[in-house]
Protein backbone atom coordinates (compact mmCIF):
# COMPACT_ATOMS: atom_id res chain seq x y z
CA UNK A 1 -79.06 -7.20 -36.10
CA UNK A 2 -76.80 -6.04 -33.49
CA UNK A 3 -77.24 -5.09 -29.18
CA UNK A 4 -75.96 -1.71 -29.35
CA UNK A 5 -74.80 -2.12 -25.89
CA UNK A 6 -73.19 -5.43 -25.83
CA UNK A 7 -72.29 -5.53 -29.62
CA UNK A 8 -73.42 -9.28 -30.05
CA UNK A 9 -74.84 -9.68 -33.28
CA UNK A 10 -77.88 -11.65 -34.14
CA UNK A 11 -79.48 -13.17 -36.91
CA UNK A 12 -82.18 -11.48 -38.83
CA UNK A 13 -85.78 -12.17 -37.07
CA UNK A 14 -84.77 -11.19 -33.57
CA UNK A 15 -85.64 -7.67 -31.93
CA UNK A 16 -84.10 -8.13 -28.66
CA UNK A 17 -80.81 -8.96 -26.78
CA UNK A 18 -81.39 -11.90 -24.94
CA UNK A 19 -78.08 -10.63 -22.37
CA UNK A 20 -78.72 -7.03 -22.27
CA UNK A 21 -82.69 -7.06 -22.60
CA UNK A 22 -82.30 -3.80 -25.31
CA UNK A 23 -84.13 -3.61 -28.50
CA UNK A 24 -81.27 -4.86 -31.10
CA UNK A 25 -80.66 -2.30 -34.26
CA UNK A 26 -79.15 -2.93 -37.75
CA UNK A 27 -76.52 -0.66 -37.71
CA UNK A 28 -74.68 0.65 -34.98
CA UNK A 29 -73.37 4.43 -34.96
CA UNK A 30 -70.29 5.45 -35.97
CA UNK A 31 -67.38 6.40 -32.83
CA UNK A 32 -66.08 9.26 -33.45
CA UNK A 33 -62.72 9.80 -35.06
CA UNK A 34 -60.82 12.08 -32.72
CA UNK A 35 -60.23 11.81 -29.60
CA UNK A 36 -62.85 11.98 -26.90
CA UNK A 37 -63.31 14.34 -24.21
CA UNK A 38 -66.10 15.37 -21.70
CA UNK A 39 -68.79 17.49 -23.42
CA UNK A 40 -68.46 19.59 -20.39
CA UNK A 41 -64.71 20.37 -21.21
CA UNK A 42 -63.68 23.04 -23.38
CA UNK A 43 -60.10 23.68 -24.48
CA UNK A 44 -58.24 26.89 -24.11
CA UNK A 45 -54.99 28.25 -25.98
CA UNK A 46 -52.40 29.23 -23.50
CA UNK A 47 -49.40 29.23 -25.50
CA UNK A 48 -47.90 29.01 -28.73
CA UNK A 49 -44.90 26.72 -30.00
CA UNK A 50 -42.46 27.10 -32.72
CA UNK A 51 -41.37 23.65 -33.32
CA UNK A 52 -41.72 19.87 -32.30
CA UNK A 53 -39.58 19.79 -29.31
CA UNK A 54 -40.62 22.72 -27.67
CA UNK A 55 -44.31 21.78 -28.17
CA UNK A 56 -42.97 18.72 -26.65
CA UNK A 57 -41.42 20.25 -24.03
CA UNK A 58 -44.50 22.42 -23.04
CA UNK A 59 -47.07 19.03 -23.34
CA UNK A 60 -44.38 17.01 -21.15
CA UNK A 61 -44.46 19.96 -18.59
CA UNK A 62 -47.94 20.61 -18.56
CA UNK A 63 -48.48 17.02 -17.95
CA UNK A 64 -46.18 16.18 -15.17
CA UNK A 65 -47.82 18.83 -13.48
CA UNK A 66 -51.31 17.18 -13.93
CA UNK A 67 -52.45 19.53 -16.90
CA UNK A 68 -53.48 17.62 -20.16
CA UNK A 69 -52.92 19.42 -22.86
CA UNK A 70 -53.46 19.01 -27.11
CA UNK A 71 -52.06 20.70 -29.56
CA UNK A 72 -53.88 22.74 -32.84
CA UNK A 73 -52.22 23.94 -35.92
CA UNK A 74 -50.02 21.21 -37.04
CA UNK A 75 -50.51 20.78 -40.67
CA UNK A 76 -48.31 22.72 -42.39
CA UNK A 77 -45.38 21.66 -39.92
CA UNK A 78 -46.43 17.95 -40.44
CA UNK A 79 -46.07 18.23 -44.03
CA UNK A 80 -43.46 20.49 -44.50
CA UNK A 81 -41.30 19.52 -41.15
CA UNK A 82 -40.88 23.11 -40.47
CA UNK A 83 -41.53 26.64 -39.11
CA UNK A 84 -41.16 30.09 -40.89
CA UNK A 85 -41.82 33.46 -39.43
CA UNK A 86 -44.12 31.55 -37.15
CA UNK A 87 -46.12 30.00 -40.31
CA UNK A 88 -46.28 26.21 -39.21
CA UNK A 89 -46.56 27.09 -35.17
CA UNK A 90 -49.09 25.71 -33.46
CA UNK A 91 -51.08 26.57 -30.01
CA UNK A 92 -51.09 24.27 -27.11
CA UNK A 93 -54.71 23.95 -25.75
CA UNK A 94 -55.20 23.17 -21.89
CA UNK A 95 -58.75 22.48 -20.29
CA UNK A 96 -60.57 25.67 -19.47
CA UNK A 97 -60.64 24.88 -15.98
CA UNK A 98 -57.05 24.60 -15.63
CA UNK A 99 -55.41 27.13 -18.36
CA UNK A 100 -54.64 29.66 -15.30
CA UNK A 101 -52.70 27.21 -13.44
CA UNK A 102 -51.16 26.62 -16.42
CA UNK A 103 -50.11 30.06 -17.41
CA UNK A 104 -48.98 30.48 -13.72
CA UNK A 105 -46.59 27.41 -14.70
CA UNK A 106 -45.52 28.19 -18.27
CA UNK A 107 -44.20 31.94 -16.47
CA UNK A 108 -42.54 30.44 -14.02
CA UNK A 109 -41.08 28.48 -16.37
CA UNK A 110 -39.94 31.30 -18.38
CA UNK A 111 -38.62 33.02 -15.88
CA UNK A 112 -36.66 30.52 -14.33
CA UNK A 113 -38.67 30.13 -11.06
CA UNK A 114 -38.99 26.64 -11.02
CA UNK A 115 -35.80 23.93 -10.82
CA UNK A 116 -35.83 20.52 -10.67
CA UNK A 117 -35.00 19.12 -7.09
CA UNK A 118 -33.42 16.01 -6.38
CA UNK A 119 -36.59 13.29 -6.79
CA UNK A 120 -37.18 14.96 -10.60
CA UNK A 121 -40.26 17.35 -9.46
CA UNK A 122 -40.30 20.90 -9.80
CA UNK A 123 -39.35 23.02 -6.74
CA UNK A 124 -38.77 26.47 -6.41
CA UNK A 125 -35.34 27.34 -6.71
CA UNK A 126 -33.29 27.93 -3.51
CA UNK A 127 -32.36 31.30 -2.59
CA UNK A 128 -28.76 32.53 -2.22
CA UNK A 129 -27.29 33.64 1.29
């Protein structure tokens, strides 16, 4: 028998946890295998990478900016180790509540609106006289 809340286990004839004061069960259920995340929080695509550095580069990005992001689609480029005609990209997921700050950064990005200032954070770029 085993306290599903402190995990002690306990020989067979007792019903409760003498620490937690919770009826004890035989088995306890199985974590899952994935990561975790809120139930509350859904994941959004918000772009789509061609190859293991750039999806490295847009994760790093997202993250230094305070965006976590995951990543769906990667089985044929972890097998294979490559992209063709876009077969083997993947998408870049963001939490729903933050994929348009997100897209707001990636197009800055893209459009070279953002540079890296002095301390290594983004900052807009300075304008020319």
């Amino acid at each position: 028998m085993i306290c599903p809340n402190c995990k002690a286990e306990y020989v067979e004839g007792f019903t409760r946890c003498s620490d937690c004061d919770i009826d004890l069960v035989a088995r306890l259920p199985l974590e899952p295998a994935g990561p975790v995340h809120d139930e509350y929080v859904s994941y959004v695509p918000v772009t789509t990478a061609q190859g293991q550095l750039e999806t490295g580069q847009i994760q790093s990005f997202l993250e230094s900016n305070g965006i976590p992001s995951e990543v769906r689609g990667e089985a044929f480029r972890n097998v294979y180790g490559m992209v063709v005609d876009g077969l083997g990209a993947v998408d870049v997921l963001v939490p729903k509540e933050q994929a348009a700050t997100a897209l707001d950064l990636l197009d800055k990005a893209d459009h070279g609106e953002l540079a890296i200032d002095e301390s290594g954070s983004e900052a807009p770029p300075e304008s020319e006289p």
